[in-house]
N, C-alpha and C. Protein backbone atom coordinates (compact mmCIF):
# COMPACT_ATOMS: atom_id res chain seq x y z
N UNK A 1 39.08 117.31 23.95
CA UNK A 1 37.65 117.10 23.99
C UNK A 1 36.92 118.43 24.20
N UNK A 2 37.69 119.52 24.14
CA UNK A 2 36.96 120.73 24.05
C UNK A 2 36.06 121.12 23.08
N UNK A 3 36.14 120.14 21.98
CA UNK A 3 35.09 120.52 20.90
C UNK A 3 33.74 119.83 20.95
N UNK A 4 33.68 119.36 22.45
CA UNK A 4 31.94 118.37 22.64
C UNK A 4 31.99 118.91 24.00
N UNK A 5 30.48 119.03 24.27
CA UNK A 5 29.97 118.51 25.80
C UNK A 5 29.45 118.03 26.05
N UNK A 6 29.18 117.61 27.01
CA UNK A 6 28.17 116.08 27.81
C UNK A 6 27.16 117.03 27.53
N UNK A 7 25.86 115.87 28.55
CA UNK A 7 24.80 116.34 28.76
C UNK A 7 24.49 117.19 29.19
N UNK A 8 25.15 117.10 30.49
CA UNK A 8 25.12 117.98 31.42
C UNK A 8 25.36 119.29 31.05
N UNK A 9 26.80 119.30 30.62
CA UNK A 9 26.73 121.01 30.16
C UNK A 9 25.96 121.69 29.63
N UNK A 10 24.98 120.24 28.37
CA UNK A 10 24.44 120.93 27.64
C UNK A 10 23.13 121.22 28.02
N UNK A 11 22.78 120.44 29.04
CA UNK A 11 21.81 120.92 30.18
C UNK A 11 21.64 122.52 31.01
N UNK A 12 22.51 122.40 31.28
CA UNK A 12 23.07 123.95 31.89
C UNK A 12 23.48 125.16 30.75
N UNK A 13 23.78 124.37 29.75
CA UNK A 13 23.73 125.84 28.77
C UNK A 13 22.68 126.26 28.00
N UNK A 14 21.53 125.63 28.03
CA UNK A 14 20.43 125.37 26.77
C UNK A 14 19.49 125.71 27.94
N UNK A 15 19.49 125.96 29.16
CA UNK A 15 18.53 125.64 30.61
C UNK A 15 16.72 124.07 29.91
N UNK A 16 17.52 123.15 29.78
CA UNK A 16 17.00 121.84 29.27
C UNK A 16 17.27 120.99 30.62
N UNK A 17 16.18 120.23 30.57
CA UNK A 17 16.33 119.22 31.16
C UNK A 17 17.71 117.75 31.03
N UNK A 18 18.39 117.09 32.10
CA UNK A 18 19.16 116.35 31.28
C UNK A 18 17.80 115.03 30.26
N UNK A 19 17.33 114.55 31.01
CA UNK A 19 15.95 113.61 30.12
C UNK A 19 15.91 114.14 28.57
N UNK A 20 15.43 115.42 28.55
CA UNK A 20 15.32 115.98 27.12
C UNK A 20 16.16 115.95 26.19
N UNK A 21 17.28 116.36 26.58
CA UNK A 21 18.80 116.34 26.28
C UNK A 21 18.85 115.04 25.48
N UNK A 22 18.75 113.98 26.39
CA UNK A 22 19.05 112.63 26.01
C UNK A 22 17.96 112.36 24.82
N UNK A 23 16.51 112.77 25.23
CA UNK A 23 15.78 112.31 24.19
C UNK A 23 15.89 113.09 22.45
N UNK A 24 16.41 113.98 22.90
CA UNK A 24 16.84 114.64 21.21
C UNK A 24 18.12 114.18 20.48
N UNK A 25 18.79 113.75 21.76
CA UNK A 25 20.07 113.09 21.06
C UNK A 25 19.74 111.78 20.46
N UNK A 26 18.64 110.97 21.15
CA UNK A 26 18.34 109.56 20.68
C UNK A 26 17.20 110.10 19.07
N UNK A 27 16.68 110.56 19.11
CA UNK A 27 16.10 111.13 17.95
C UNK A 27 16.27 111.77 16.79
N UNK A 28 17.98 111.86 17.07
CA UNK A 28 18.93 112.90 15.90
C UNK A 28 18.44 113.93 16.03
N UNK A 29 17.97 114.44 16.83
CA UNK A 29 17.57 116.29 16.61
C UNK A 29 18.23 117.14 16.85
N UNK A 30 19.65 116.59 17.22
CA UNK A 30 20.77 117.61 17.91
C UNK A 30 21.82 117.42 16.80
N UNK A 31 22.36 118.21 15.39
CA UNK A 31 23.34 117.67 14.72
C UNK A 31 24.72 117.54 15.02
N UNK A 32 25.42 116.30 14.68
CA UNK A 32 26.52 116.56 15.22
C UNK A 32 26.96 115.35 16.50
N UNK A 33 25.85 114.97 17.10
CA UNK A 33 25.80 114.52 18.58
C UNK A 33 26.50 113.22 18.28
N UNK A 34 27.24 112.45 18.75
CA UNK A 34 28.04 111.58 19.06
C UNK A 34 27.73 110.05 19.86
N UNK A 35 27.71 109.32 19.73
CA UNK A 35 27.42 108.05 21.11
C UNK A 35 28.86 107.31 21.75
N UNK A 36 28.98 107.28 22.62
CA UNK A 36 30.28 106.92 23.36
C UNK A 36 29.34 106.10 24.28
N UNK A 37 29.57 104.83 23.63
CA UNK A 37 29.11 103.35 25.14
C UNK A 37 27.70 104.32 25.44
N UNK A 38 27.42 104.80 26.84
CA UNK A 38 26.47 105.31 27.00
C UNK A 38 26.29 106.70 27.55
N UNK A 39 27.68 107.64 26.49
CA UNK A 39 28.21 108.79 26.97
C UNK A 39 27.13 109.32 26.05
N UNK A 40 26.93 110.79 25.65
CA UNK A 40 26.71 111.19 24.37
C UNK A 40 27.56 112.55 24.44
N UNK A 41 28.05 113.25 22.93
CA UNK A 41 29.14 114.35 23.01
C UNK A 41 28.54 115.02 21.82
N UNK A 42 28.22 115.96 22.47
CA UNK A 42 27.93 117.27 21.66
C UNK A 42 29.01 118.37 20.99
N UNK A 43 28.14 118.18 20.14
CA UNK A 43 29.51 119.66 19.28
C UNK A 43 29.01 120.92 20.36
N UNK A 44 30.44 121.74 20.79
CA UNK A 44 30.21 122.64 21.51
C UNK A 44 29.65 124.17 21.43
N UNK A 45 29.97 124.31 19.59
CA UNK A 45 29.24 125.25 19.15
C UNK A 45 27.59 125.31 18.21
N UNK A 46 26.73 123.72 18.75
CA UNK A 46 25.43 123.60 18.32
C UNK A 46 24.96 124.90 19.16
N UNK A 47 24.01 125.16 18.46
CA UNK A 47 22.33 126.02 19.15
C UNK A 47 21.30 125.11 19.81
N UNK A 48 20.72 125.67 20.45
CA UNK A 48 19.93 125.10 21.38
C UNK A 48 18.46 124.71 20.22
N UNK A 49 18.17 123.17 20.48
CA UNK A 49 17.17 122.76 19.57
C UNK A 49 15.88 123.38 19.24
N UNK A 50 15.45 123.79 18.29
CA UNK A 50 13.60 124.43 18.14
C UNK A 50 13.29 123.05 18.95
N UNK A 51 12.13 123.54 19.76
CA UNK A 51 11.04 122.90 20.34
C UNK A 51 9.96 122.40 19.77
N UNK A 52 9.86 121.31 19.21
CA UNK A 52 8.70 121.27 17.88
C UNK A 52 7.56 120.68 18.74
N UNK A 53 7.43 120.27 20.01
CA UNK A 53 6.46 119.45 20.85
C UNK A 53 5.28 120.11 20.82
N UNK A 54 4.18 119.74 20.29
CA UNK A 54 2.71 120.16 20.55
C UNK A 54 2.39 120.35 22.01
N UNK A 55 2.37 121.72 22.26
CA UNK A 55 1.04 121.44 23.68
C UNK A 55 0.13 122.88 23.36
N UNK A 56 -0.47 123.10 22.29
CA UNK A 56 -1.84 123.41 22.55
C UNK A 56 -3.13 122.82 22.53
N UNK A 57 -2.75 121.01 22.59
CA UNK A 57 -3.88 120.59 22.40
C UNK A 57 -4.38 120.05 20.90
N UNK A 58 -4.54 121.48 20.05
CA UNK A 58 -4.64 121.21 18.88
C UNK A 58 -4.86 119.54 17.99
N UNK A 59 -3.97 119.13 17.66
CA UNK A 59 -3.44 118.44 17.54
C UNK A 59 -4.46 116.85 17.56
N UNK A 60 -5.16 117.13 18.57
CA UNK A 60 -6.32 115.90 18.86
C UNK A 60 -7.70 115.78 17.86
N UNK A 61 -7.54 114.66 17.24
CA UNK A 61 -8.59 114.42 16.43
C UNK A 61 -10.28 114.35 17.60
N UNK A 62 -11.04 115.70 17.40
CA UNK A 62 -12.13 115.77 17.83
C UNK A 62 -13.36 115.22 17.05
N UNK A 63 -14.13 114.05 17.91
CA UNK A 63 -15.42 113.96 16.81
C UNK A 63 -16.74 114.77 17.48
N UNK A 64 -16.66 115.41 16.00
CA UNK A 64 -18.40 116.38 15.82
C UNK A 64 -19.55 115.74 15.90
């Protein structure tokens, strides 16, 4: 099983939250990622995910 890691690791290697972790894995944004019952297993040589989350705001339909 050296070729996956949990969350956790991948928590600690990515400096990610475990929550986040989980929510990119439920979203397919992590390729590769695995489901075991309610394990999840990462390929050990992924990169750490682009961050695509809006926070400048932007994003909000303003009315003129």
């Amino acid at each position: 099983m050296n070729d996956y890691m949990t969350i956790k690791e991948a928590s600690e290697k990515w400096n990610l939250g475990i929550r986040r972790i989980n929510t990119l894995c439920n979203e397919g944004r992590i390729p590769g990622c695995i489901k075991f019952g309610s394990v999840w297993a990462i390929p050990a040589e992924t990169d750490k995910p682009e961050d695509k989350r809006i926070k400048s705001g932007k994003y909000m339909k303003r009315d003129e």
